[in-house]
Protein backbone atom coordinates (compact mmCIF):
# COMPACT_ATOMS: atom_id res chain seq x y z
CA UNK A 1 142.13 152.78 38.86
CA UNK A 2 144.97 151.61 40.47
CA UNK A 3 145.57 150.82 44.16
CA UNK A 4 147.92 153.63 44.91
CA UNK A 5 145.82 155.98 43.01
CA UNK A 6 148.71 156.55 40.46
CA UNK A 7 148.23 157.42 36.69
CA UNK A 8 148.95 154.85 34.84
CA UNK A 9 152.63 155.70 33.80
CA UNK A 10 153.47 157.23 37.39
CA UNK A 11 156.15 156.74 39.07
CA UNK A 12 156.32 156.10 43.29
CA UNK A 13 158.43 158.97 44.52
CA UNK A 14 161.97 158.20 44.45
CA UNK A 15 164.51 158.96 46.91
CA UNK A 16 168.18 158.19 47.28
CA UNK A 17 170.19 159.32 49.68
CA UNK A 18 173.91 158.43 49.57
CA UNK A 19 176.96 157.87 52.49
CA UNK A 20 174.60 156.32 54.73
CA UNK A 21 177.40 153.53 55.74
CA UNK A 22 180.88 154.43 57.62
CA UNK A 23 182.78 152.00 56.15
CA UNK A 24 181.67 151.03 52.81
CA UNK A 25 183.45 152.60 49.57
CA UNK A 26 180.12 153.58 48.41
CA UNK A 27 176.82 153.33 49.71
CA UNK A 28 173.25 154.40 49.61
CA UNK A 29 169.53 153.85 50.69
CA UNK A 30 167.40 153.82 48.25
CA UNK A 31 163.51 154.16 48.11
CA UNK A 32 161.23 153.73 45.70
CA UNK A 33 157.69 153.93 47.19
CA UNK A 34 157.31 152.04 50.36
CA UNK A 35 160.53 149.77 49.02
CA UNK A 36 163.51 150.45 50.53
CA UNK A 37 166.90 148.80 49.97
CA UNK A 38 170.28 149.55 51.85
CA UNK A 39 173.12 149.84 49.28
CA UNK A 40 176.90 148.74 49.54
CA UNK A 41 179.73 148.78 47.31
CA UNK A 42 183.13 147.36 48.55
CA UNK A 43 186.39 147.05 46.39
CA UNK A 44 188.39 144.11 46.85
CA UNK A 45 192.22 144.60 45.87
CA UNK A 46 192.29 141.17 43.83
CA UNK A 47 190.10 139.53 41.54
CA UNK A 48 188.64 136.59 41.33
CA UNK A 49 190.83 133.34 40.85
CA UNK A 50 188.92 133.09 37.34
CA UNK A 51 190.07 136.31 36.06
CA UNK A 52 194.06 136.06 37.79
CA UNK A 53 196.07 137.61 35.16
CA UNK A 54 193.65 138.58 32.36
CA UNK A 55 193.59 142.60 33.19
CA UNK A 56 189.92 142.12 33.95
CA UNK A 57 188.41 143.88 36.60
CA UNK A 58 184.59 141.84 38.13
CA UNK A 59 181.60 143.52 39.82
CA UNK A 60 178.92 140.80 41.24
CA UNK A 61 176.33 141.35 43.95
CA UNK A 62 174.88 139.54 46.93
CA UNK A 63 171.31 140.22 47.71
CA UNK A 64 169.31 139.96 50.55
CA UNK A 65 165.75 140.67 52.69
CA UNK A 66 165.61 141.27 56.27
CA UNK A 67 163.07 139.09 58.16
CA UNK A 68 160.52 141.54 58.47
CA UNK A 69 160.80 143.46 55.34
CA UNK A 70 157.50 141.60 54.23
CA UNK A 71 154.07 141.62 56.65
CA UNK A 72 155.29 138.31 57.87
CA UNK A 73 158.35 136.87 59.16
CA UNK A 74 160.88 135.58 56.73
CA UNK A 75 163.30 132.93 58.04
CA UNK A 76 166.83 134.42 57.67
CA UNK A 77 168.72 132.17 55.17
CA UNK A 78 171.68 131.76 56.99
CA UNK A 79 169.28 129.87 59.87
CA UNK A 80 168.28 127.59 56.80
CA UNK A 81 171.87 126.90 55.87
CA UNK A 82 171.21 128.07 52.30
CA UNK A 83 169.88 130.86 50.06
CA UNK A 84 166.53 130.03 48.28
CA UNK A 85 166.46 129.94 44.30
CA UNK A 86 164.78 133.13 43.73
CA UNK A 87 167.76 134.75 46.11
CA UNK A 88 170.35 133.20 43.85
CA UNK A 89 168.21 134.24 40.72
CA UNK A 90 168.23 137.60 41.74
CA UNK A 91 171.49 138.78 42.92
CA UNK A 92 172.78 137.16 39.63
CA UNK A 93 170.76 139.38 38.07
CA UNK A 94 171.79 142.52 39.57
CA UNK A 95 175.51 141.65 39.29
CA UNK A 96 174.77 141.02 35.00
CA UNK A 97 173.09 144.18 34.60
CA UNK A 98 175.87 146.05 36.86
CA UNK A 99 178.61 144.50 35.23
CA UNK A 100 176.87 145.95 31.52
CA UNK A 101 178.04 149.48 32.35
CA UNK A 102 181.36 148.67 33.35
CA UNK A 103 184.74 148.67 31.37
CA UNK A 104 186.37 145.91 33.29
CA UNK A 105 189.66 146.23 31.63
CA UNK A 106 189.68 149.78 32.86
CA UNK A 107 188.68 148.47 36.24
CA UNK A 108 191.55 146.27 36.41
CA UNK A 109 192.24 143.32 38.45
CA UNK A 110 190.20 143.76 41.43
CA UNK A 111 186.76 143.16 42.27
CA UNK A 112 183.87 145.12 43.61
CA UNK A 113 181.01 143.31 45.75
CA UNK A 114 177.63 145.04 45.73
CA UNK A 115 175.58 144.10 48.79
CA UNK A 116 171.30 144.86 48.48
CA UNK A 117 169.84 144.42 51.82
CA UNK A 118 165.91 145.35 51.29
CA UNK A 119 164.78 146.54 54.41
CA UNK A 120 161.24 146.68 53.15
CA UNK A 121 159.53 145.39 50.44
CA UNK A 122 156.36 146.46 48.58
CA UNK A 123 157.19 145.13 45.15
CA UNK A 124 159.88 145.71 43.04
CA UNK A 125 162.85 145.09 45.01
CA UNK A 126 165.18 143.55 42.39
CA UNK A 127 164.74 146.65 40.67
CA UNK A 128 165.64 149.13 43.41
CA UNK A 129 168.18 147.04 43.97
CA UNK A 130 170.05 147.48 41.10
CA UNK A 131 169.03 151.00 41.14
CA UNK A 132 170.91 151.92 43.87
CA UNK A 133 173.27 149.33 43.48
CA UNK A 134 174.56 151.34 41.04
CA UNK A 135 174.71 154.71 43.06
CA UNK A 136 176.73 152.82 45.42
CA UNK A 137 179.48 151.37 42.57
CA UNK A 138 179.40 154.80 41.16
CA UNK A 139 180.74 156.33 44.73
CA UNK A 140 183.24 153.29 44.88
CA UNK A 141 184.56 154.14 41.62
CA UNK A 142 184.88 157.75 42.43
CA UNK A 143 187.30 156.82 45.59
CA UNK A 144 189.10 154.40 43.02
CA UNK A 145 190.00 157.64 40.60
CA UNK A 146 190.45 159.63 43.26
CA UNK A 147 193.20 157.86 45.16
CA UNK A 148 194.67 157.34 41.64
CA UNK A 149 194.42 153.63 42.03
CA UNK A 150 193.07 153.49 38.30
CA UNK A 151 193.52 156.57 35.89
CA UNK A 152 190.25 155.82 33.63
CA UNK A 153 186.71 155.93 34.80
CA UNK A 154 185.63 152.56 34.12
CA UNK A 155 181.72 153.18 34.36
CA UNK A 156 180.50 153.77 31.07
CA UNK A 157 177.32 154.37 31.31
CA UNK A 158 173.93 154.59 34.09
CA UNK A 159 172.13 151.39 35.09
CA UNK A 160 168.60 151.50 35.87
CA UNK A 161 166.05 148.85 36.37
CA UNK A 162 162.09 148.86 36.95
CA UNK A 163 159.02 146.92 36.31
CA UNK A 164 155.86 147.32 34.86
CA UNK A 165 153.07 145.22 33.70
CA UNK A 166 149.50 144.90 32.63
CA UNK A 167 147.07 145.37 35.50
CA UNK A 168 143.50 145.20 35.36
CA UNK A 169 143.67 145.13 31.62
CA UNK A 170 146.32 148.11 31.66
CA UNK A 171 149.47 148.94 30.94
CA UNK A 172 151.16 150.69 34.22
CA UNK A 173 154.49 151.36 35.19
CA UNK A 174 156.40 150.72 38.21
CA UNK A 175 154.02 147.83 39.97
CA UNK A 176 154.29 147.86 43.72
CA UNK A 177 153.36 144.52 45.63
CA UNK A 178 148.92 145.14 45.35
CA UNK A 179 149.45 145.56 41.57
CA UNK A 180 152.40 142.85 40.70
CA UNK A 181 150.37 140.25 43.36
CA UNK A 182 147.47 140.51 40.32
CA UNK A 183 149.17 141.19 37.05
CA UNK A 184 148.57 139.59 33.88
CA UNK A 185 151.56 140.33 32.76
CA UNK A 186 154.52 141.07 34.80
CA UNK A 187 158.07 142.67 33.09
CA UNK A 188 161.20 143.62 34.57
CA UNK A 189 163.43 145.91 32.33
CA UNK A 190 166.98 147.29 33.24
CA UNK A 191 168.04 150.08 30.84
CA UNK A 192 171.34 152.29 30.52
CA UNK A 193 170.93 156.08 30.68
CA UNK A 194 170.99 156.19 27.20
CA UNK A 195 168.07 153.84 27.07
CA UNK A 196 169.96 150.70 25.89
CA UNK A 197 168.28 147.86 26.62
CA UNK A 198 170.36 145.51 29.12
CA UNK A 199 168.03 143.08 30.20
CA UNK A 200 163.98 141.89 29.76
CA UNK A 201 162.76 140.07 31.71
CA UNK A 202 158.53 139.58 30.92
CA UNK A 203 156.00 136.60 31.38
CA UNK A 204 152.27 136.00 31.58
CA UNK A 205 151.54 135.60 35.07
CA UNK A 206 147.47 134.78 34.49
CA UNK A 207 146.89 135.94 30.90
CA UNK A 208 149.22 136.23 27.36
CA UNK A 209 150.05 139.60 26.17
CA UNK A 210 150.60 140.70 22.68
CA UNK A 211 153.50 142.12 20.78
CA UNK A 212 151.19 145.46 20.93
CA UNK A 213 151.12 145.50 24.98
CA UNK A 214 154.53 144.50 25.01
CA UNK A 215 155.49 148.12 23.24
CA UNK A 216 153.34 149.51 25.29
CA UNK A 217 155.05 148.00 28.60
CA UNK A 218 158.83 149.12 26.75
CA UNK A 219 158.02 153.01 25.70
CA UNK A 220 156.42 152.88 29.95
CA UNK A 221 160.15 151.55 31.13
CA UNK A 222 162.14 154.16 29.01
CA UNK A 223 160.02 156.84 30.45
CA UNK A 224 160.68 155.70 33.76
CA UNK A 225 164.38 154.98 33.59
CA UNK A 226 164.98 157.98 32.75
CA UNK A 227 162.87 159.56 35.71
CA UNK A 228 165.53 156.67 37.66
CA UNK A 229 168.23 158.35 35.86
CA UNK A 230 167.56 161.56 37.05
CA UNK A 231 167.00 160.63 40.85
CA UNK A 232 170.99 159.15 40.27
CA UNK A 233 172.48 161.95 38.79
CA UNK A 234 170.96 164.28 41.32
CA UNK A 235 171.64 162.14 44.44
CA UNK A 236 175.54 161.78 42.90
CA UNK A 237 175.30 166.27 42.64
């Protein structure tokens, strides 16, 4: 039995509910369960130095938790004078998989900077993250065609990520923080909406899993990608 209660390929209930920031080009909050993470999207005009006259457009990400997103205090990172390793780790991570469904010669030269600021966290935050993330560059990009600043949709495709693992001997989708604290086996995937594989991210936390559990864990993260997918296309409606 799980924690929550949940069958084992359950999904939390998923919300997303976009235009929750004045000034952003595209934002949303998104929540999966009792994880929530504030989504921005902001287009810069020019991109960056790297890129200066190659036609390429650049999305990246910057992610972040609020102090008390977690049952205890979290020094904020700009008090610390740097962000940790798994901070870096992570928002490199969301801007990869982001950048996968985007044609960034149809973007052009400019760059778009997707903030993730989880305001609570009960596993799975990375995840949401780019989740939403995604909402928000969607909404961006939609301004972008609309003021005729580029002429062809550059987003090619949905972006979806969410974990799942093997708890308590089981294979069970979409670990919040009770089930991912004990996993055996802990997996991140992040999937397009046509259920190509972006990136997979798995490793044995406290016990190996076989190629068998491992198939298992993939046919759980299509299924719920494309529960992920839905919850996108209908907040975008």
């Amino acid at each position: 039995m799980r924690p929550s209660g949940r069958n084992l390929s359950d999904m939390r209930p998923i919300s997303i509910e976009t235009g929750v920031m004045k000034h952003a080009e595209g934002s949303c909050l998104i929540r999966v369960g009792e994880t929530h993470v504030l989504c921005s999207a902001t287009i810069e005009d020019k991109a960056p130095p790297f890129l200066k006259n190659t036609g390429l457009g650049w999305v990246t990400a910057e992610y972040g938790m609020l102090p008390r997103a977690t049952n205890t205090r979290n020094r904020r990172e700009a008090a610390a004078g740097k962000q940790t390793g798994r901070t870096q780790e992570i928002q490199r991570l969301i801007g990869r998989a982001l950048r996968a469904g985007v044609d960034r010669q149809a973007l052009g030269e400019r760059q778009i900077v997707v903030d993730c600021d989880v305001i609570q966290a009960d596993g799975g935050t990375r995840c949401a993250s780019i989740t939403g993330g995604w909402v928000a560059l969607r909404l961006a990009v939609n301004r972008l065609l609309k003021t005729g600043a580029i002429i062809s949709d550059p987003i090619v495709d949905h972006v979806a990520a969410l974990s799942c693992g093997i708890y308590a001997g089981q294979a069970v989708l979409d670990l919040d923080y009770a089930e991912d604290s004990e996993a055996g086996t802990d997996g991140n995937f992040v999937l397009t909406g046509r259920g190509r594989l972006i990136e997979v991210q798995m490793s044995a936390e406290g016990a190996t899993f076989s190629r068998a559990e491992m198939g298992q864990l993939m046919d759980l993260a299509e299924a719920g990608a494309a529960q992920l997918v839905a919850a996108q296309q209908a907040a975008l409606a």
